[in-house]
Protein backbone atom coordinates (compact mmCIF):
# COMPACT_ATOMS: atom_id res chain seq x y z
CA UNK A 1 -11.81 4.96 -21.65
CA UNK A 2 -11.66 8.70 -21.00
CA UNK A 3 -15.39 8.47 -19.34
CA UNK A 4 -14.64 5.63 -16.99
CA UNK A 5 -11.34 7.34 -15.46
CA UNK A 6 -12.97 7.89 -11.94
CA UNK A 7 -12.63 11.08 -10.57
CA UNK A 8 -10.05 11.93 -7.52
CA UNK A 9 -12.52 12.60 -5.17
CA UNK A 10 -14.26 8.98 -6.72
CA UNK A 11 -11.19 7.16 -6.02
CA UNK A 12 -10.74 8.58 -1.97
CA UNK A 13 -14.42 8.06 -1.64
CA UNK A 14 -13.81 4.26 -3.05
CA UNK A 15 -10.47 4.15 -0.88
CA UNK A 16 -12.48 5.62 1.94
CA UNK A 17 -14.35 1.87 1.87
CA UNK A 18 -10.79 -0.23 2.59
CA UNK A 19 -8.28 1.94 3.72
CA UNK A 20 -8.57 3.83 7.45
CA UNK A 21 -7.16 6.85 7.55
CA UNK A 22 -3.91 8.14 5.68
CA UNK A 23 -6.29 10.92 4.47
CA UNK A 24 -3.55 13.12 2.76
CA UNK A 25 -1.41 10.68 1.29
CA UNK A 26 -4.78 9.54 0.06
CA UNK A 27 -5.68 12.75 -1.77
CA UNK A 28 -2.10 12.74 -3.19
CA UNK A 29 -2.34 9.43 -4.10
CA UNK A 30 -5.65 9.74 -6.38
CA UNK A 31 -4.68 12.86 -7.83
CA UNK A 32 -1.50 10.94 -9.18
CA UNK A 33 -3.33 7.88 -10.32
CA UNK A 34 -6.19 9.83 -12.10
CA UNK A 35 -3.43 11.95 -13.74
CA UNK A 36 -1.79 9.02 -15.14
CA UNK A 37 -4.73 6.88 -16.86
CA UNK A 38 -6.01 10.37 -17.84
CA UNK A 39 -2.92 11.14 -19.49
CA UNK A 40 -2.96 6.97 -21.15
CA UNK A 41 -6.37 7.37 -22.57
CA UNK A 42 -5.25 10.80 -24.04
CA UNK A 43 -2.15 9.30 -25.62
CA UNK A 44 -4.57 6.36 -26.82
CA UNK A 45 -6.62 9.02 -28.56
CA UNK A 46 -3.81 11.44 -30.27
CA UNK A 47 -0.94 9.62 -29.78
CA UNK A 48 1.23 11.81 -27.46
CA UNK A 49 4.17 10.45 -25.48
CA UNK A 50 2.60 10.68 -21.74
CA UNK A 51 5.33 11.68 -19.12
CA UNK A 52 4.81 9.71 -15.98
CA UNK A 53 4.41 10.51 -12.53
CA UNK A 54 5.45 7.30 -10.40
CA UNK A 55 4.81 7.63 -6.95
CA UNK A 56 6.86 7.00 -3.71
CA UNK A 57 4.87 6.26 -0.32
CA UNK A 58 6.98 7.41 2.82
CA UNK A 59 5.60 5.18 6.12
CA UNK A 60 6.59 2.76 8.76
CA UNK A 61 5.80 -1.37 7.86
CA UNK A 62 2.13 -1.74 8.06
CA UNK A 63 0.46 1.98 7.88
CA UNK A 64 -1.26 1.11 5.10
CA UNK A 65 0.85 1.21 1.31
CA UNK A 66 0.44 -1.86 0.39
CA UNK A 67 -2.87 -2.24 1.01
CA UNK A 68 -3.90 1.16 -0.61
CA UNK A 69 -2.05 0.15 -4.09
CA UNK A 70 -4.04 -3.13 -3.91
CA UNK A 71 -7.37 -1.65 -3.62
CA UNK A 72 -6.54 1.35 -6.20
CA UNK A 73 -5.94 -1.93 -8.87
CA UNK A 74 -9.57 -3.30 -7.80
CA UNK A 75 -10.99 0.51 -7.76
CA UNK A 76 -9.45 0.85 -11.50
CA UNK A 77 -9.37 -2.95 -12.93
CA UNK A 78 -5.81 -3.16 -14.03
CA UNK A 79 -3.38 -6.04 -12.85
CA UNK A 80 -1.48 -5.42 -9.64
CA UNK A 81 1.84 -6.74 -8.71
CA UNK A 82 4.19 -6.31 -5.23
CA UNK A 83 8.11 -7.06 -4.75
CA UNK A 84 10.68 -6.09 -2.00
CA UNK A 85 13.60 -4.39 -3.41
CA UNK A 86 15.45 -5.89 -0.93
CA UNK A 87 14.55 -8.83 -2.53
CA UNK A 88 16.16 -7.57 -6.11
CA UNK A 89 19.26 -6.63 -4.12
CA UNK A 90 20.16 -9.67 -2.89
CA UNK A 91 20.16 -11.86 -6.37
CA UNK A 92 23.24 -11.63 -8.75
CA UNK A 93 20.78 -11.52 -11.70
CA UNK A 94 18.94 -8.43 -11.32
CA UNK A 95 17.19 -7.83 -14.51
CA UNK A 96 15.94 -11.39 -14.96
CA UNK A 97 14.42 -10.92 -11.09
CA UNK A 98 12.80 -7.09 -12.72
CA UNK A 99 11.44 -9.25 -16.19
CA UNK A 100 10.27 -11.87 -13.69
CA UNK A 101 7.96 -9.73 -11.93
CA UNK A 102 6.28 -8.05 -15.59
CA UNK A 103 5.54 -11.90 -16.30
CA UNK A 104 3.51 -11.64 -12.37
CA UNK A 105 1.75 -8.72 -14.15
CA UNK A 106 1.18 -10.47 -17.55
CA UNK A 107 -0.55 -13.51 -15.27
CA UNK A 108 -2.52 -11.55 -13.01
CA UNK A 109 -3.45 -10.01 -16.43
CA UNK A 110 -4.98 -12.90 -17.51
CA UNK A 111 -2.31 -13.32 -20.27
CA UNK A 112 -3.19 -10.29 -21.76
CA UNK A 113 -0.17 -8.54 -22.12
CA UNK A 114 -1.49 -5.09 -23.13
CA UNK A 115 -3.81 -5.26 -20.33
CA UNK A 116 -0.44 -5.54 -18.35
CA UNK A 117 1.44 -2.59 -19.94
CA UNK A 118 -1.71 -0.47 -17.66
CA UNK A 119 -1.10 -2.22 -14.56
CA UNK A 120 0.14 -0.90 -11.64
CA UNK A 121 3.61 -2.52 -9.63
CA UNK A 122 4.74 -1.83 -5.98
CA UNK A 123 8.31 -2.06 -4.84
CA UNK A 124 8.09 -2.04 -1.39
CA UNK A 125 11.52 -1.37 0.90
CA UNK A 126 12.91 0.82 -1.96
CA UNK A 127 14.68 2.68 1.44
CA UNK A 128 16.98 -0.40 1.94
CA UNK A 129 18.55 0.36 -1.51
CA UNK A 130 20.24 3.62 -0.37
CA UNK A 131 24.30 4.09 -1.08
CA UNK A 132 25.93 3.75 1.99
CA UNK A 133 30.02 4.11 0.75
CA UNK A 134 31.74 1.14 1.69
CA UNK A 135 29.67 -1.91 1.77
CA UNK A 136 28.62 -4.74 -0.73
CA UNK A 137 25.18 -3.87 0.17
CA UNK A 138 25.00 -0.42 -0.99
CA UNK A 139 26.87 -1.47 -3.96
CA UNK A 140 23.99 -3.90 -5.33
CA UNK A 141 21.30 -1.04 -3.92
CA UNK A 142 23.07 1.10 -6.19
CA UNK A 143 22.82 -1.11 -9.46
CA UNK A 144 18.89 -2.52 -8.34
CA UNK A 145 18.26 1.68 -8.37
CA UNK A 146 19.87 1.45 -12.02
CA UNK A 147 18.21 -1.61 -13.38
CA UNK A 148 14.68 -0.34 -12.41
CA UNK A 149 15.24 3.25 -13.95
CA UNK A 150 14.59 2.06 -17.33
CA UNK A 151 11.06 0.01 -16.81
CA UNK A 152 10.15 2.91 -14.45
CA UNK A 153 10.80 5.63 -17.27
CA UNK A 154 8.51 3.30 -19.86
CA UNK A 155 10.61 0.47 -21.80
CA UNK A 156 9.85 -2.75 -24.34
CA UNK A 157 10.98 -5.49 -22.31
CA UNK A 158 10.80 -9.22 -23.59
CA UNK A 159 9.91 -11.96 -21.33
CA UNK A 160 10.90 -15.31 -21.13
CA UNK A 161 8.24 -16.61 -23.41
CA UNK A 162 9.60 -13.89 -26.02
CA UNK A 163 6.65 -11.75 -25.79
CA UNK A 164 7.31 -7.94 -25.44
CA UNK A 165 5.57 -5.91 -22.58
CA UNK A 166 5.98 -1.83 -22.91
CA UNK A 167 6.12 -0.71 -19.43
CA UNK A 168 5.54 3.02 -20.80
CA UNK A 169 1.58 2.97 -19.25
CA UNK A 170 2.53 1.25 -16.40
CA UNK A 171 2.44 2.92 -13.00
CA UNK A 172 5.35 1.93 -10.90
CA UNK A 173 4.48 2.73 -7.18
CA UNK A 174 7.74 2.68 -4.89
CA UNK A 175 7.40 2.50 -0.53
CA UNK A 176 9.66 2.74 2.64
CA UNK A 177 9.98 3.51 5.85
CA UNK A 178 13.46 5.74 5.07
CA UNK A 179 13.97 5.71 8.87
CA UNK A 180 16.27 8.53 9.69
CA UNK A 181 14.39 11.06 6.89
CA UNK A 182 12.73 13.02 9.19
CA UNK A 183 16.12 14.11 10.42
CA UNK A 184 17.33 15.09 7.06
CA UNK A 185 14.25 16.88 6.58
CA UNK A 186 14.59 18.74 10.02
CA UNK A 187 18.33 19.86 9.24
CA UNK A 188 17.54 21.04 4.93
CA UNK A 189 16.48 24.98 4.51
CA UNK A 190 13.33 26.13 3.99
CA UNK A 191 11.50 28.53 1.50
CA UNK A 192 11.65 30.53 3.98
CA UNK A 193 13.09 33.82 1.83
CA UNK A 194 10.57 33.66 -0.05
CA UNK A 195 8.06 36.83 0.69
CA UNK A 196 4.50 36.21 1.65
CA UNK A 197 1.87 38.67 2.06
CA UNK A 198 -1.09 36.71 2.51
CA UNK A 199 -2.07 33.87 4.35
CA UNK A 200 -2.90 31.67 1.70
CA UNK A 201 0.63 32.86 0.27
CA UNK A 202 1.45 30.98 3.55
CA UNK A 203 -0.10 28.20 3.36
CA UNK A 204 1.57 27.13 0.25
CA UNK A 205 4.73 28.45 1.96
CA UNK A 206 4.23 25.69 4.87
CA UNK A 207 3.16 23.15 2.63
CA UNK A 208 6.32 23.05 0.41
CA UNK A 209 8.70 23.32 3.36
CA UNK A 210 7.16 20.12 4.79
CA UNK A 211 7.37 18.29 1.51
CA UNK A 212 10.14 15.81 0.74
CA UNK A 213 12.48 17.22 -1.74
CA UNK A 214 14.51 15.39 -3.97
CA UNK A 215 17.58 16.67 -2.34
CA UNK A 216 16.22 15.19 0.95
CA UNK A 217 16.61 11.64 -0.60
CA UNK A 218 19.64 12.37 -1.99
CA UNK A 219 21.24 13.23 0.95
CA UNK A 220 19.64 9.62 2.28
CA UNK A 221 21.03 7.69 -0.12
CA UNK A 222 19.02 7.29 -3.59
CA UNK A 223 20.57 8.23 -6.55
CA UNK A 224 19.09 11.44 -8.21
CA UNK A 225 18.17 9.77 -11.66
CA UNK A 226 16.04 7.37 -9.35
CA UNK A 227 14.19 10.04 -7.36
CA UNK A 228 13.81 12.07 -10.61
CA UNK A 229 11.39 9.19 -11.50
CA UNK A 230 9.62 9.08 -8.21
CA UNK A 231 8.08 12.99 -8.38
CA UNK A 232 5.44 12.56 -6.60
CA UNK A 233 5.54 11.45 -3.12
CA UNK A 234 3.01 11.13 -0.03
CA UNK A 235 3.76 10.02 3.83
CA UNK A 236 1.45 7.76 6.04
CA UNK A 237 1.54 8.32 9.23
CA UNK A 238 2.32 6.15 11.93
CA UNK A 239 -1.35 4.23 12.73
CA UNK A 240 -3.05 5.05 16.61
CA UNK A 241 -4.49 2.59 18.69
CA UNK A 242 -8.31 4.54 17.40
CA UNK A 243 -7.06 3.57 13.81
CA UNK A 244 -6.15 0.39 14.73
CA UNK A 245 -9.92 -0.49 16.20
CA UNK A 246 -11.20 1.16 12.81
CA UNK A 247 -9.26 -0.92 10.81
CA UNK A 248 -10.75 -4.22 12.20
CA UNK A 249 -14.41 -2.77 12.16
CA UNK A 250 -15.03 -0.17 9.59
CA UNK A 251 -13.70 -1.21 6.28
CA UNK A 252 -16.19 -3.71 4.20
CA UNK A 253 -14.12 -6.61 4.71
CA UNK A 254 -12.73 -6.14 7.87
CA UNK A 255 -11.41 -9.03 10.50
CA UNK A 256 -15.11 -8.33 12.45
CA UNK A 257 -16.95 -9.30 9.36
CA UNK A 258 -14.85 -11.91 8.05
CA UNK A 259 -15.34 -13.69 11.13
CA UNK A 260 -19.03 -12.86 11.74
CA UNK A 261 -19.93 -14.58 8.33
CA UNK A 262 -17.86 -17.32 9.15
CA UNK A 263 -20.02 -18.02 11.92
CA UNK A 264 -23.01 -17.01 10.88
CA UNK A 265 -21.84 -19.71 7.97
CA UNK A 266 -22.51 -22.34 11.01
CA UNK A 267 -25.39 -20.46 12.07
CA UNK A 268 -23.73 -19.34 14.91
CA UNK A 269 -23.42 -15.76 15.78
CA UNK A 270 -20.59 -13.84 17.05
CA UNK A 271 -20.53 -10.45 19.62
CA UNK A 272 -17.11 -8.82 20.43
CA UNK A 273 -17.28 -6.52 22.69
CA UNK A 274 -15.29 -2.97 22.07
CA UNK A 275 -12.96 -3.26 24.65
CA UNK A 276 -11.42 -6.30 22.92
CA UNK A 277 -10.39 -4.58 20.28
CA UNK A 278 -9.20 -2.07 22.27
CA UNK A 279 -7.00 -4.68 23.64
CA UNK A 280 -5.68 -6.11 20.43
CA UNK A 281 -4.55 -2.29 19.08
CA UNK A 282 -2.09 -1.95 22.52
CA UNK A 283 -0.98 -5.15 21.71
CA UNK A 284 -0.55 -4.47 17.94
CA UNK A 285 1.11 -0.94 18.92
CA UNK A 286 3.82 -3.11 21.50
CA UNK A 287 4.62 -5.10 18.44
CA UNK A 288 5.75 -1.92 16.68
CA UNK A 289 4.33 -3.52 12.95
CA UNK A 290 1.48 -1.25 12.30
CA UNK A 291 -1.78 -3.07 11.18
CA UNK A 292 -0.13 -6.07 10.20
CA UNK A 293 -0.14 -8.12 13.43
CA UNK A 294 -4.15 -7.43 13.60
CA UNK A 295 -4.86 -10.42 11.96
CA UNK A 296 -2.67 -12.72 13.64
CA UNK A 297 -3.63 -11.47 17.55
CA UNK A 298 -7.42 -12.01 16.52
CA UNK A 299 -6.96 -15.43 14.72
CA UNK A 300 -5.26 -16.70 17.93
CA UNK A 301 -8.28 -15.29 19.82
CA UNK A 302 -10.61 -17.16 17.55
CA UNK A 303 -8.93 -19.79 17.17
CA UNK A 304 -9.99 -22.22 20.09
CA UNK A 305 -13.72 -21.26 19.12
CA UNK A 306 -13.65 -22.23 16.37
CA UNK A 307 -12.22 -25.26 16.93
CA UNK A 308 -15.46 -26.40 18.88
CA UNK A 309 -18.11 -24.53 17.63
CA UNK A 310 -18.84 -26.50 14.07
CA UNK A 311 -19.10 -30.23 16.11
CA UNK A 312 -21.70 -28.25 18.90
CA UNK A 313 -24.60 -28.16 17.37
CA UNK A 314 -25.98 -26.31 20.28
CA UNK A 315 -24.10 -23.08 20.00
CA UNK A 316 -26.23 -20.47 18.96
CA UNK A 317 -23.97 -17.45 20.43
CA UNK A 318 -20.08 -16.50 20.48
CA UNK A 319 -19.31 -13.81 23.03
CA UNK A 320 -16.26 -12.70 23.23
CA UNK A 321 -15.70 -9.86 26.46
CA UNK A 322 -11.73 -9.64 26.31
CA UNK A 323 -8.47 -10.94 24.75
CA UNK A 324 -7.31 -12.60 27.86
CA UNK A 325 -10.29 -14.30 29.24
CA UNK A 326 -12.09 -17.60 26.94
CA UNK A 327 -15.24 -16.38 25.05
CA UNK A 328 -18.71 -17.70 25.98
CA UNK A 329 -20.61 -20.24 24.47
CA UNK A 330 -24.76 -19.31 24.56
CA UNK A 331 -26.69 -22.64 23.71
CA UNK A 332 -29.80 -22.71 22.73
CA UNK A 333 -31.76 -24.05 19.09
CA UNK A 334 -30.22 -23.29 16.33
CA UNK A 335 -31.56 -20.79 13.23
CA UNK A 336 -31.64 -23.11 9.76
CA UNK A 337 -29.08 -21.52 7.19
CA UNK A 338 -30.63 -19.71 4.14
């Protein structure tokens, strides 16, 4: 197990393949993911305790967390799971809602629960769980913080069907957008008394003062035996309209060649000019959700052509020259399908 931990640089360069952009957080992120299976196949071989380094991912909805945690499960092979905390927050029966996402991991596991104990699990909207005094809300935040310190810090935890899954190997991954942060971050001291005398002395210097500290997220609202289980923590930025066109070209699977096999599927071939996707990103940006509206803008694009292309036998040619105008149909004999 020790020789097929990939390397950090392995894991950006397979992350590279998916995932546009987000280059630090991405570097961050596989340095804290090879750390942790390093340190499990050590404690496999001598039988040390491993102390674990969850992560927390700082960004706006759609810049990219989720998707990042789901391709670092298919980089490394283990059994990924997602929730919303806000989710958790809003049920009276916390823990059963924590045990009922292990039994997600156990299933995407295969059944194989110690396959399951080395999966990885993302909270997502752990920022709506901050203690604001004075409402019910931050009350049950409070207690969902609570409930999940003990399966974040490594506990045996029985499921329904009275197997036992040790979450001590399992990395727990939390996100948010913690609006308002920046502020905090903006108004907290710097290392600034620190003497430096050379510029790589100052380097360091800039790079801690831009760092979250815990005392950043305890001034937002997380309670500091929670963020003492999050140390390690990397922000995605907010996604331009350029990384918005890369996402739906450049990454293997991307919306431009999902679609393009579908049609070549019907031997039918499909050309979308730049500019279109141009238009889709400003349209994506107005909707203020990141990369997540992509999908939906280019499937209602699509849509009508699709409709008619698999009944005319005589399309040969999909061109497509901009959002708001109807895409042309070239005729002509068609290519038989391999």
């Amino acid at each position: 197990m020790l020789a097929t931990t990939p390397t950090p640089s392995e894991i950006v360069a397979a992350l590279d393949r998916h995932v546009v952009g987000q280059e630090d957080a991405k570097r961050i992120v596989a340095v804290a993911v090879y750390s942790h299976f390093r340190k499990v196949a050590l404690a496999a071989v001598d039988g040390r305790p491993i102390i674990k380094s969850n992560l927390l991912l700082i960004g706006n909805s759609g810049t990219g967390k989720t998707l990042m945690c789901e391709t670092l499960s298919r980089i490394l092979d283990v059994p990924f799971v997602s929730a919303e905390a806000t989710s958790l927050a809003q049920t009276r029966f916390v823990n059963e809602e924590i045990d009922a996402i292990l039994q997600r991991l156990v299933e995407r596991a295969g059944g194989d629960v110690d396959k399951a104990s080395r999966g990885i699990v993302f909270i997502d909207e752990i920022d709506k769980l901050k203690n604001t005094k004075g409402t019910v809300q931050a009350t049950s935040g409070e207690s969902v913080q609570h409930a999940l310190l003990k399966i974040m810090e490594g506990a045996s935890v029985q499921l329904a069907d009275g197997r036992f899954v040790d979450t001590t190997n399992t990395l727990f991954v939390c996100g948010g957008a913690f609006v308002g942060l920046s502020e905090i971050i903006s108004q907290t001291h710097g290392y600034g008394f620190i003497a430096t005398g050379h510029s790589e002395n100052r380097k360091i210097l800039d790079r801690l003062n831009s760092r979250v500290k815990p005392t950043d997220l305890f001034t937002y609202g997380l309670i500091p035996e929670f963020t003492g289980r999050l140390p390690v923590i990397a922000r995605f930025h907010d996604l331009t309209r350029e990384m918005l066109v890369r996402i739906m070209v450049e990454p293997e699977n991307s919306l431009l060649a999902q679609f393009r096999s579908l049609f070549a599927s019907e031997g039918v071939e499909l050309v979308v000019d730049p500019h279109v996707f141009e238009q889709i990103a400003e349209v994506s940006i107005e909707y203020k959700t990141g990369a997540r509206s992509l999908r939906g803008i280019f499937e209602e694009l699509i849509s009508p052509v699709l409709y008619v292309v698999p009944d005319r036998h005589d399309v040969v040619k999909v061109v497509v020259k901009s959002l708001f105008a109807d895409a042309e149909l070239v005729t002509g004999p068609r290519r038989a399908l391999a």
